[in-house]
C-alpha atoms as a PDB file:
ATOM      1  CA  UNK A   1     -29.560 -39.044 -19.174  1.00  0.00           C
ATOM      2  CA  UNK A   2     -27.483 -41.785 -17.523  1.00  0.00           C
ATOM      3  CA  UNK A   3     -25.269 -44.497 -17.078  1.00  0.00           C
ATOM      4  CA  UNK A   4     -23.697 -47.383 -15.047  1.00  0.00           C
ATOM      5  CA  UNK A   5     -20.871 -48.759 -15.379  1.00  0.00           C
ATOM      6  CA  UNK A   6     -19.257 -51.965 -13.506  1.00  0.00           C
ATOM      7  CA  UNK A   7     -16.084 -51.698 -12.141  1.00  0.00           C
ATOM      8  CA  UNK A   8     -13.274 -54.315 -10.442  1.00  0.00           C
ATOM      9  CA  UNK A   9     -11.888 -53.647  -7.173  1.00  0.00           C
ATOM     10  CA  UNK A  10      -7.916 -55.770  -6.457  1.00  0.00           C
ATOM     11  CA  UNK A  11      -6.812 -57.899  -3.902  1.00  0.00           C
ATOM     12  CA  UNK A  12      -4.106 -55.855  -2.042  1.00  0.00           C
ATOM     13  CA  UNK A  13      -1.042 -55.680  -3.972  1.00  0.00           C
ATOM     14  CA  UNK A  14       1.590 -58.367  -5.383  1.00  0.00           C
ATOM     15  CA  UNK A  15       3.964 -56.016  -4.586  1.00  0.00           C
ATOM     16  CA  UNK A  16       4.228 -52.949  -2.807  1.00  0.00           C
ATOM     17  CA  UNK A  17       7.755 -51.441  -1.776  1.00  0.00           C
ATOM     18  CA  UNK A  18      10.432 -49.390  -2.213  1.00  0.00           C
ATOM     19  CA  UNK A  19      12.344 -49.671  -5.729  1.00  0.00           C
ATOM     20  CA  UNK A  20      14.974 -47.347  -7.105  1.00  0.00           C
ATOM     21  CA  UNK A  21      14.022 -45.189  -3.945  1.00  0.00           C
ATOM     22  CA  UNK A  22      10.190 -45.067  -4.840  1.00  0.00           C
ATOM     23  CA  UNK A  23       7.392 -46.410  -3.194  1.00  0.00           C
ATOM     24  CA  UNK A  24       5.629 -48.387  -6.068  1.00  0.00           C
ATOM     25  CA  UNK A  25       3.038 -50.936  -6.066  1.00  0.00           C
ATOM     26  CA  UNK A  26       1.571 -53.502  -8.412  1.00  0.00           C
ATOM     27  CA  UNK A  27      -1.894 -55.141  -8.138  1.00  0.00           C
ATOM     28  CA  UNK A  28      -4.646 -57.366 -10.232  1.00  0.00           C
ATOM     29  CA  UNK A  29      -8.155 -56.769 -10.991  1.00  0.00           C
ATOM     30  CA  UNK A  30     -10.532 -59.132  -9.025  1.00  0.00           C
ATOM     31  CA  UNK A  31     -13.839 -60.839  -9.982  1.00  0.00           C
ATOM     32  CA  UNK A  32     -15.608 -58.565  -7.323  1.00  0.00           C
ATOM     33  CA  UNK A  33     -17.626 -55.022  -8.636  1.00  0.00           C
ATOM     34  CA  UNK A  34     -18.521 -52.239  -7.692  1.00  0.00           C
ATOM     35  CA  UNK A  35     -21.708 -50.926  -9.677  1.00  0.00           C
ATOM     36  CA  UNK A  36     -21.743 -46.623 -10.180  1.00  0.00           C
ATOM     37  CA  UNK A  37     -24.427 -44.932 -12.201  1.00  0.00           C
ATOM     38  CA  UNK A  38     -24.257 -41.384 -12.786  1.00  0.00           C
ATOM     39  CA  UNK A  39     -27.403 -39.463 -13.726  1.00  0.00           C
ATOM     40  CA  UNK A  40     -29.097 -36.233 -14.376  1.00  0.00           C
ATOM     41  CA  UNK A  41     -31.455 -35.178 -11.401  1.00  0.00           C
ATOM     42  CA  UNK A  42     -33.000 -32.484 -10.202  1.00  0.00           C
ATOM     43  CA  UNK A  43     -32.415 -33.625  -6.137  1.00  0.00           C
ATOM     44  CA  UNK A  44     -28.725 -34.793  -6.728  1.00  0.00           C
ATOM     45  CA  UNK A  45     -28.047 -35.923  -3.202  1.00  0.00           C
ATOM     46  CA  UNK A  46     -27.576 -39.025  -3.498  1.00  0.00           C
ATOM     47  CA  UNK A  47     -23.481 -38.417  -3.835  1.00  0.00           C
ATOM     48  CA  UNK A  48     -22.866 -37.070  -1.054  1.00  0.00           C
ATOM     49  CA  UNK A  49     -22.825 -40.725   0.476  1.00  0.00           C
ATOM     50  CA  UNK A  50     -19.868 -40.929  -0.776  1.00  0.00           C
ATOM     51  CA  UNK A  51     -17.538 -37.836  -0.468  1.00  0.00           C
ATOM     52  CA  UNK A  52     -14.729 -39.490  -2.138  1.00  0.00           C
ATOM     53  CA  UNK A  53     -16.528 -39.682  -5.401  1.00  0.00           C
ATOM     54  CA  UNK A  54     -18.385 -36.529  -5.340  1.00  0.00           C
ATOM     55  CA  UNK A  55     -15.205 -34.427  -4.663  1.00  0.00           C
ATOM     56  CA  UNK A  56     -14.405 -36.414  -7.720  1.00  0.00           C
ATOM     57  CA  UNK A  57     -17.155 -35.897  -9.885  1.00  0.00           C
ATOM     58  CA  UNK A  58     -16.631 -32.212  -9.089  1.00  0.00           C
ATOM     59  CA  UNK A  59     -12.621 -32.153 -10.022  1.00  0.00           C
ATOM     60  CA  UNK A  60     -13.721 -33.844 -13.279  1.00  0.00           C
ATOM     61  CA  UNK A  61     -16.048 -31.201 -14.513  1.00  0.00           C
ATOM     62  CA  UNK A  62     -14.087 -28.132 -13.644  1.00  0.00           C
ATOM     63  CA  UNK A  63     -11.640 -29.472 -15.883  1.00  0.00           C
ATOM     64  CA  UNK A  64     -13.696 -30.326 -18.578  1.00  0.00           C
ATOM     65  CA  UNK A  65     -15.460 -27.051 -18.279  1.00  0.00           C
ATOM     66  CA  UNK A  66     -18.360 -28.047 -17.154  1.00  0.00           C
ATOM     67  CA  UNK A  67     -18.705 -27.247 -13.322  1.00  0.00           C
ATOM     68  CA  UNK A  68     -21.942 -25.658 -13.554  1.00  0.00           C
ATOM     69  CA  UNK A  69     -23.403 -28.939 -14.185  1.00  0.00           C
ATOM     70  CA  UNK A  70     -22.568 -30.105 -10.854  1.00  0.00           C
ATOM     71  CA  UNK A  71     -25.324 -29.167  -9.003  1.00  0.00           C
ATOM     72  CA  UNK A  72     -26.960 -31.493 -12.008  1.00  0.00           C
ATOM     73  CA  UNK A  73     -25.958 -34.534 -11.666  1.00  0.00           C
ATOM     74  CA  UNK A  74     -25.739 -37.258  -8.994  1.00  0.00           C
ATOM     75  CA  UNK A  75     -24.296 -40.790  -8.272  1.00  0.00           C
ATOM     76  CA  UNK A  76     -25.218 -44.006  -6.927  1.00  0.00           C
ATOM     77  CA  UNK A  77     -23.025 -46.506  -5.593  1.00  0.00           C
ATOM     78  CA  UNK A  78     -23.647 -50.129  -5.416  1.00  0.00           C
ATOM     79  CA  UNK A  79     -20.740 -51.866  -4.273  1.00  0.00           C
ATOM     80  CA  UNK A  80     -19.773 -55.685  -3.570  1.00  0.00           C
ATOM     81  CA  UNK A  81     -16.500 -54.752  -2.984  1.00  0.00           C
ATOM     82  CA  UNK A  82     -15.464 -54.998   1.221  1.00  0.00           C
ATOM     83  CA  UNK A  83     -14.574 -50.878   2.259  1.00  0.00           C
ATOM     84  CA  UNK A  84     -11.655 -50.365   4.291  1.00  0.00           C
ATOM     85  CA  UNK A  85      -9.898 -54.061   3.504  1.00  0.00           C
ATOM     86  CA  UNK A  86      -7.617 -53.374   1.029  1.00  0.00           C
ATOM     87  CA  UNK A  87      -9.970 -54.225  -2.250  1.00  0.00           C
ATOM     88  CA  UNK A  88      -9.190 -51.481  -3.903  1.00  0.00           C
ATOM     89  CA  UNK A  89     -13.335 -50.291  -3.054  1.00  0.00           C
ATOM     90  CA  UNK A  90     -12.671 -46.300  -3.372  1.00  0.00           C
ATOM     91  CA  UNK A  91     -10.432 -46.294  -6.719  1.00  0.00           C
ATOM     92  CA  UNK A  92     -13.346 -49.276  -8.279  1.00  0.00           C
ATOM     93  CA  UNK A  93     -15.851 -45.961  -7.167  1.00  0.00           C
ATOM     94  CA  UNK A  94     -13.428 -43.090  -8.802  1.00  0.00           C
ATOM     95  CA  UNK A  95     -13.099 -45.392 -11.836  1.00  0.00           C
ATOM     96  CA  UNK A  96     -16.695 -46.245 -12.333  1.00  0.00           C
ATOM     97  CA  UNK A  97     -17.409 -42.364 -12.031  1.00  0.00           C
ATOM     98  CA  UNK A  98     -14.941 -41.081 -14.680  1.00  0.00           C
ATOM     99  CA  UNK A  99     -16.115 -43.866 -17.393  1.00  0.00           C
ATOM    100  CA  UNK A 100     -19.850 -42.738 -16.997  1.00  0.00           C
ATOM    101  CA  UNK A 101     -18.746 -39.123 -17.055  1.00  0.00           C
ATOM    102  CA  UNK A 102     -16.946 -40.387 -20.520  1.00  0.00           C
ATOM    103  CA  UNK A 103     -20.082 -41.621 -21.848  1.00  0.00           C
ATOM    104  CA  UNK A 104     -22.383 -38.616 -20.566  1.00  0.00           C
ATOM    105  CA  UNK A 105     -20.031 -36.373 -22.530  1.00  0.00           C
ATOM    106  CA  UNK A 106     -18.661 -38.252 -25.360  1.00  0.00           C
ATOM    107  CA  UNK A 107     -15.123 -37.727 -24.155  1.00  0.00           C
ATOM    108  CA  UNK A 108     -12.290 -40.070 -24.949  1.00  0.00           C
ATOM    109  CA  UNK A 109     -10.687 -41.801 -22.523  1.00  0.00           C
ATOM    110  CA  UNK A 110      -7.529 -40.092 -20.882  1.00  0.00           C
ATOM    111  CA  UNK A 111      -5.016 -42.393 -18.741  1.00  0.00           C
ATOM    112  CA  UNK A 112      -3.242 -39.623 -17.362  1.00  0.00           C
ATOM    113  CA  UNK A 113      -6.285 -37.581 -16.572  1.00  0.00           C
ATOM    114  CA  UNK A 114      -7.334 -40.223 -15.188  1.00  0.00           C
ATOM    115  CA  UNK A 115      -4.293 -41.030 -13.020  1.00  0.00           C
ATOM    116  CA  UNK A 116      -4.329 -37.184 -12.005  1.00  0.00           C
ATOM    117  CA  UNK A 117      -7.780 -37.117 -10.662  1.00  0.00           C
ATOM    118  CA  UNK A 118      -7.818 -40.179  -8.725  1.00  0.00           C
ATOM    119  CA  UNK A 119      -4.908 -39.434  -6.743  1.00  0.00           C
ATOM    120  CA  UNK A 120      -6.172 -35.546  -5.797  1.00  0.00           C
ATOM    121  CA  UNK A 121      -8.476 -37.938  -3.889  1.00  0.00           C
ATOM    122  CA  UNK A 122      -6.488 -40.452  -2.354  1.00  0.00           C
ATOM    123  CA  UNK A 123      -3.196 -42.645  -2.942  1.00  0.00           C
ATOM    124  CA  UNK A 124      -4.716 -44.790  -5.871  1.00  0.00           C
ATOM    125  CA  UNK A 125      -4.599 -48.708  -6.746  1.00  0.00           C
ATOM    126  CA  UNK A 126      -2.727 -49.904 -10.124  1.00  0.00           C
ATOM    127  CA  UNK A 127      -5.993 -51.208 -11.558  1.00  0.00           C
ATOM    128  CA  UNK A 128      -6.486 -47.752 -13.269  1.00  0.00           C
ATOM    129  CA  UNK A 129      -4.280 -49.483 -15.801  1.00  0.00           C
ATOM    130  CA  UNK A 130      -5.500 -51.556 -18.493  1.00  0.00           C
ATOM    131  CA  UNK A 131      -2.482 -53.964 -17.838  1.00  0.00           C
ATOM    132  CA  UNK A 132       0.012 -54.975 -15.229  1.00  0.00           C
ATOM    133  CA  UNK A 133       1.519 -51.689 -13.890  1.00  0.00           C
ATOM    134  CA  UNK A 134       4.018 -50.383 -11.757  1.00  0.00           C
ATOM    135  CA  UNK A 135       2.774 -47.454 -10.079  1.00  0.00           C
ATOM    136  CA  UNK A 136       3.439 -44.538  -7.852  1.00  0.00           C
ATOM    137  CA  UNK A 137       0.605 -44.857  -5.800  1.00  0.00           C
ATOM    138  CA  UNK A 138       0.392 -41.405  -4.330  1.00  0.00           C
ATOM    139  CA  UNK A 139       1.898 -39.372  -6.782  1.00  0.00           C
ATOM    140  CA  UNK A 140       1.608 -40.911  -9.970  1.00  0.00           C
ATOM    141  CA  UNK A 141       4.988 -39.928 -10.884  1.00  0.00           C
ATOM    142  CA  UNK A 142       6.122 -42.754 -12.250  1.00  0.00           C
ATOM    143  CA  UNK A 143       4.685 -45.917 -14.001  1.00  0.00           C
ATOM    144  CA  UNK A 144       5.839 -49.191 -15.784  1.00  0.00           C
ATOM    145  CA  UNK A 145       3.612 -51.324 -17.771  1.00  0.00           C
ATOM    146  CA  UNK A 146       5.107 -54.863 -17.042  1.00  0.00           C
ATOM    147  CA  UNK A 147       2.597 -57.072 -19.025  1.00  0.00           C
ATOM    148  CA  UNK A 148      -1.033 -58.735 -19.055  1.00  0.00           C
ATOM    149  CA  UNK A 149      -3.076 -59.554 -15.601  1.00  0.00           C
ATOM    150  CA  UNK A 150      -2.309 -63.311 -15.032  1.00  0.00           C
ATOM    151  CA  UNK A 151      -5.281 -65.483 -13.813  1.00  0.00           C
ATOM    152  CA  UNK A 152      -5.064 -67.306 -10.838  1.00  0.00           C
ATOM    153  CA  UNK A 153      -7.424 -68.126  -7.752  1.00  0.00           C
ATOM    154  CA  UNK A 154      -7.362 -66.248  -4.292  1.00  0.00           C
ATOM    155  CA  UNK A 155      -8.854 -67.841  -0.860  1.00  0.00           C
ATOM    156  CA  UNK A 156      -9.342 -64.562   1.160  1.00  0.00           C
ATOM    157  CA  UNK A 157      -8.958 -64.406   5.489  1.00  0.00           C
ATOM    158  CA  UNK A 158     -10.820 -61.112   5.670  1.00  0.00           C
ATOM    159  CA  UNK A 159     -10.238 -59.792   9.210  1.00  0.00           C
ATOM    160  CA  UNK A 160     -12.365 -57.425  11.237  1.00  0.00           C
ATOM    161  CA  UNK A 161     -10.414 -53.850  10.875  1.00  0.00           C
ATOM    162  CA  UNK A 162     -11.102 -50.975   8.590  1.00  0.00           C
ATOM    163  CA  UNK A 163      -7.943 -49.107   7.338  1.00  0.00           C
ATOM    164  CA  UNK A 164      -9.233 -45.435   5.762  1.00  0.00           C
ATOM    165  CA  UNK A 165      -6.213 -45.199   2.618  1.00  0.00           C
ATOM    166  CA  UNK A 166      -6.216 -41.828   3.543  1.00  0.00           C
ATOM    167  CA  UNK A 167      -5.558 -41.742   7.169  1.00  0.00           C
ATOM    168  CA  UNK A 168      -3.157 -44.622   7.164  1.00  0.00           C
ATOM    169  CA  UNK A 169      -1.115 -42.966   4.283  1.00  0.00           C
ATOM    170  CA  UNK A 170      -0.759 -39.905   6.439  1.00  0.00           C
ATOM    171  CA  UNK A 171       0.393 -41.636   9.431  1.00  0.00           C
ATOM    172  CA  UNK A 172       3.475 -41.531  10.834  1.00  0.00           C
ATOM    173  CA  UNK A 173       4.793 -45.101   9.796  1.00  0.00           C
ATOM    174  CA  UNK A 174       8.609 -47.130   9.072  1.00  0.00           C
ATOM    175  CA  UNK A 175       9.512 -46.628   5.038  1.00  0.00           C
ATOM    176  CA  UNK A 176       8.051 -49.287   3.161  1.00  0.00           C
ATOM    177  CA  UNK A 177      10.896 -51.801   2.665  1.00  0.00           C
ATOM    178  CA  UNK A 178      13.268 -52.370  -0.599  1.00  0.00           C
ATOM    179  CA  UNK A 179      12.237 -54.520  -2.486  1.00  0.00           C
ATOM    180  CA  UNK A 180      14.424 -54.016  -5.575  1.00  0.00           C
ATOM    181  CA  UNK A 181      15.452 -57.411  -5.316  1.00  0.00           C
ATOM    182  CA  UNK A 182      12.021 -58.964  -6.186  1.00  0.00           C
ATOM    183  CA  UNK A 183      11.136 -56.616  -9.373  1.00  0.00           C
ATOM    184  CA  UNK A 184      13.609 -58.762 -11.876  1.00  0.00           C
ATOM    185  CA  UNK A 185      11.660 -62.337 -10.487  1.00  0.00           C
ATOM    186  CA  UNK A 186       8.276 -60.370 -10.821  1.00  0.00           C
ATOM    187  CA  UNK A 187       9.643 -59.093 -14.287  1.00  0.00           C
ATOM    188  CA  UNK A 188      10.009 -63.119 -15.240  1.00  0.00           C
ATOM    189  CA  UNK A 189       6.936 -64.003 -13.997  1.00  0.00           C
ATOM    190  CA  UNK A 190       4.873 -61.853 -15.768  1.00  0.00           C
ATOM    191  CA  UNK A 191       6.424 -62.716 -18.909  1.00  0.00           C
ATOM    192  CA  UNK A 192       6.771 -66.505 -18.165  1.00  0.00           C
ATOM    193  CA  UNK A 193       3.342 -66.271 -16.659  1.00  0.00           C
ATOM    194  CA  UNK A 194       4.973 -68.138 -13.729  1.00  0.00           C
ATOM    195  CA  UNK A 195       2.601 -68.333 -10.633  1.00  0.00           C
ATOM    196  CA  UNK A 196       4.932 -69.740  -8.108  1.00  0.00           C
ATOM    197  CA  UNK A 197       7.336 -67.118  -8.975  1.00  0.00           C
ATOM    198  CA  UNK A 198       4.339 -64.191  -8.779  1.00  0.00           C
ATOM    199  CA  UNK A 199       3.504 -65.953  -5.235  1.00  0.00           C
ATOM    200  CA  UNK A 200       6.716 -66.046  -4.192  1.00  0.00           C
ATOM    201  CA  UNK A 201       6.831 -61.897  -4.950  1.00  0.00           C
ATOM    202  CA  UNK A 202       3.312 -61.469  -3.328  1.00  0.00           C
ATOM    203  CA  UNK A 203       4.766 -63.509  -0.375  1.00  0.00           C
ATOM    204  CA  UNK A 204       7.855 -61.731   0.351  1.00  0.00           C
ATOM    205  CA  UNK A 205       6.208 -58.415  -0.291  1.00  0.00           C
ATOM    206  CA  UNK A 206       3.550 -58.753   2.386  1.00  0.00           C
ATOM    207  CA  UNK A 207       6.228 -60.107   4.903  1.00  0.00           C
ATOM    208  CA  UNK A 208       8.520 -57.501   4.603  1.00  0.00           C
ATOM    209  CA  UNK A 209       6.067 -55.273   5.529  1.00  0.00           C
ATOM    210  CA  UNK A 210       4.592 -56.275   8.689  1.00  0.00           C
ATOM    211  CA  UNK A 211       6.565 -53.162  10.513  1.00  0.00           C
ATOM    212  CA  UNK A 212       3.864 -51.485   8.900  1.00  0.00           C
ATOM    213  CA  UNK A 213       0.716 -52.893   9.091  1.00  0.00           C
ATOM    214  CA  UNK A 214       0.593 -56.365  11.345  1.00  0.00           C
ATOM    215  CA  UNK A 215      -1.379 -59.361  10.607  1.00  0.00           C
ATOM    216  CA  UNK A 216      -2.170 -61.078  13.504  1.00  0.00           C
ATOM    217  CA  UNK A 217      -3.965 -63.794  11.686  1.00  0.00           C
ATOM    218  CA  UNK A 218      -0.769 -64.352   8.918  1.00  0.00           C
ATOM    219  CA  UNK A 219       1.231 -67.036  10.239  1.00  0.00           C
ATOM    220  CA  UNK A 220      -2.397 -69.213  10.832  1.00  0.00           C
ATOM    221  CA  UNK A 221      -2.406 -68.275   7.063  1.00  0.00           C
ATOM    222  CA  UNK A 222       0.681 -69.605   5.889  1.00  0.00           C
ATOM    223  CA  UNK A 223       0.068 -72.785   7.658  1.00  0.00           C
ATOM    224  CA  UNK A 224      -3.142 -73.293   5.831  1.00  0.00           C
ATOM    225  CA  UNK A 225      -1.155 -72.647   2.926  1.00  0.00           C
ATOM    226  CA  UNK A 226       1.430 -74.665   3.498  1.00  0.00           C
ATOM    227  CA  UNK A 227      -1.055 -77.695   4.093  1.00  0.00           C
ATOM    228  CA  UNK A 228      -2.968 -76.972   1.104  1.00  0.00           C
ATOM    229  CA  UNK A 229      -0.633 -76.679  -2.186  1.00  0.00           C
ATOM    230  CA  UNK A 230      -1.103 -72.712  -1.739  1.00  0.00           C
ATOM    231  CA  UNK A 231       1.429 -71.011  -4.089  1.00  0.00           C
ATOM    232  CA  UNK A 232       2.050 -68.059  -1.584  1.00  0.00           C
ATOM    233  CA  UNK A 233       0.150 -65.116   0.422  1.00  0.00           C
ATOM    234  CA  UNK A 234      -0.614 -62.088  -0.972  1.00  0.00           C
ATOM    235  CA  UNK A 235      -2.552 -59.045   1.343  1.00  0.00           C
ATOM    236  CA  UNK A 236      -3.238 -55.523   1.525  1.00  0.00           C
ATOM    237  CA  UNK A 237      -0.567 -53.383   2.475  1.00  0.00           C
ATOM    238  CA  UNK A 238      -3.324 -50.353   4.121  1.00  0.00           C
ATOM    239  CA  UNK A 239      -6.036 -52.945   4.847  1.00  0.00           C
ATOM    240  CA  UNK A 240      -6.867 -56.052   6.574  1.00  0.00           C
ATOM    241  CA  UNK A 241      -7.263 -59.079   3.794  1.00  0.00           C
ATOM    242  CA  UNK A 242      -4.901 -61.667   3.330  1.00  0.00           C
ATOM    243  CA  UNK A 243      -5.200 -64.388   0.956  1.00  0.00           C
ATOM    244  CA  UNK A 244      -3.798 -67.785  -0.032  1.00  0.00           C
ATOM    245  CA  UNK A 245      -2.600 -68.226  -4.295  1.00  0.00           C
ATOM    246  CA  UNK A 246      -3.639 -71.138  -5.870  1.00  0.00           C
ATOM    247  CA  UNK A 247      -3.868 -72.466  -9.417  1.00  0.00           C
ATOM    248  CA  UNK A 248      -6.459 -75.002  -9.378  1.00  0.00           C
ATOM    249  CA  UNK A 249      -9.642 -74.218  -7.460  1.00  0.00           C
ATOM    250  CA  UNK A 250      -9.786 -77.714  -5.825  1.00  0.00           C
ATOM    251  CA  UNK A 251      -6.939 -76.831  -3.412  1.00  0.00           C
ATOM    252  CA  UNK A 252      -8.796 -74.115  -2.468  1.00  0.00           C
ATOM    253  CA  UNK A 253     -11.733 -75.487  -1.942  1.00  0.00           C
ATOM    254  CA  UNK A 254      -9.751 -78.121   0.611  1.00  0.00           C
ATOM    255  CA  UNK A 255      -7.968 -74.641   2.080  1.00  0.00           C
ATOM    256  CA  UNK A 256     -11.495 -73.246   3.033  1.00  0.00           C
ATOM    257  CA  UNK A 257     -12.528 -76.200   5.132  1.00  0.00           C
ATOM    258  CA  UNK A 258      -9.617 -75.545   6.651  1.00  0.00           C
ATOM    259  CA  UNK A 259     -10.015 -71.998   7.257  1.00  0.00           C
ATOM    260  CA  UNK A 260     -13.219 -72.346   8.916  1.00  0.00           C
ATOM    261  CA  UNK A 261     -11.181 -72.495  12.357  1.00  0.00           C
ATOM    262  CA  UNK A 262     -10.026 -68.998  12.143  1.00  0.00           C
ATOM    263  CA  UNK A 263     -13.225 -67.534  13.156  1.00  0.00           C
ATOM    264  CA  UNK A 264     -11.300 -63.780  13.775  1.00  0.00           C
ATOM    265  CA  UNK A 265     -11.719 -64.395   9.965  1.00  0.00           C
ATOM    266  CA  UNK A 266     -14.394 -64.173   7.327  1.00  0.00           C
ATOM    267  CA  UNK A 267     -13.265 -66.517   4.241  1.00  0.00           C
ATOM    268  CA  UNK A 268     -14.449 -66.478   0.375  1.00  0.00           C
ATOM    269  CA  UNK A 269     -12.953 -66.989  -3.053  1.00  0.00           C
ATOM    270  CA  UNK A 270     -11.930 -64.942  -5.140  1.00  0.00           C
ATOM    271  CA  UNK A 271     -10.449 -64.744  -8.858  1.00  0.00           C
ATOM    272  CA  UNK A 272      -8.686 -62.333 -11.017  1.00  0.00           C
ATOM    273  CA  UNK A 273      -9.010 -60.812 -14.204  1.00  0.00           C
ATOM    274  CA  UNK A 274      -7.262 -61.538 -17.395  1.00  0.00           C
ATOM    275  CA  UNK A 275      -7.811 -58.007 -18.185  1.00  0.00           C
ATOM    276  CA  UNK A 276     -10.072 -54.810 -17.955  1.00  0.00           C
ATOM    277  CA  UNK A 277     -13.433 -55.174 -20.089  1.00  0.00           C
ATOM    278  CA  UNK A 278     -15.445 -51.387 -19.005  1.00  0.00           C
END
């Protein structure tokens, strides 16, 4: 017995700061998969390529009742999704696990179970959710549905780094910064499905932040963006992708000519996801 599932990793975070004294986040889903099958076997090694998931695969069962089957079953991981760059690659893994575990057990799909497991693993994107949410990333404390995923198109500068979620969330670093201020334009935009003002969010986010995790690469970024009817920049807050917003897919084709002189860089398109189809 078996099954796969295909799975959306994000692209960093539209927002990601302090509000009301919590450090929240808010991210889309992403036209870019990661592929998990989970299946009976009697050799299950394969998982242990990827600890993250088999710890997880493990936390599920004892819940359910059913960690004697561990030894059972196994997982394979197919991913397009970049590790380490702020895609959102490990929670796309967790995710793809706990919907074939639904399906190999005809169990009924749980948010908060699902919200509880993935963070015993690590701090966890917002694309758990099946819409727009604001999240407590690494305690799952809190939550605030804000509205449907928006589409709009993404031209990724993908730099050379790997951040581990785990290690960099552990890490001695400055307090994310307040960011109250943007949540009411966000709040608008989502309801007015308003890029510029979504950009404008994703823009001042990521700025903010740079006490935290430096782009070296993001004011080359903004030019390109500025020269190219970008929207705004939106990036990965423990990674090392930035991107450039835009509406139509012909400025970002013109952007990506561009680009091609930031060679520290690898460049691609991207698009997000109206919503969550698992």
């Amino acid at each position: 017995m078996e099954f796969t599932v295909n799975y959306p990793g994000s692209f960093g975070e539209v927002l990601q700061g302090r509000i009301n004294s919590k450090d929240l986040l808010l991210s889309c889903p992403v036209n870019v998969y990661t592929t998990v099958k989970v299946f009976e076997s009697n050799n299950a090694e394969k998982k242990f390529n990827n600890q993250k998931s088999a710890a997880f695969l493990k936390n599920v069962l004892k819940l359910w009742d059913y960690e004697a089957h561990y030894k059972d079953f196994d997982i394979e991981i197919n991913s397009q999704i970049p590790y380490g760059k702020g895609l959102a690659s490990s929670t796309a893994d967790l995710c793809g696990v706990y919907y074939c575990l639904l399906k190999l057990f005809n169990k009924v799909f749980n948010e908060e179970e699902l919200v509880e497991q993935c963070i015993k693993i690590e701090p966890t994107d917002s694309i758990i959710f099946k819409k727009m949410t604001l999240f407590d990333y690494k305690k799952g404390l809190y939550k605030k549905t804000m509205g449907d995923y928006l589409n709009y198109n993404i031209l990724a500068f993908e730099g050379n780094r790997v951040v581990d979620t785990v290690e960099f969330n552990n890490k001695n670093l400055p307090s994310l910064s307040d960011v109250d201020d943007l949540l009411p334009i966000l709040e608008e935009a989502i309801k007015e499905k308003n890029l510029e003002k979504l950009a404008y969010v994703s823009t001042e986010s990521i700025v903010r932040n740079q006490k935290r995790l430096q782009y070296e690469f993001l004011q080359e970024v903004i030019n390109i963006k500025n020269k190219t009817a970008g929207l705004g920049i939106i990036g990965a807050h423990s990674g090392n992708v930035l991107g450039i917003i835009y509406e139509d897919s012909a400025s970002l084709d013109y952007a990506l000519k561009l680009g091609e002189k930031l060679d520290m860089c690898k460049m691609y398109p991207v698009k997000t996801l109206s919503k969550m189809d698992i």
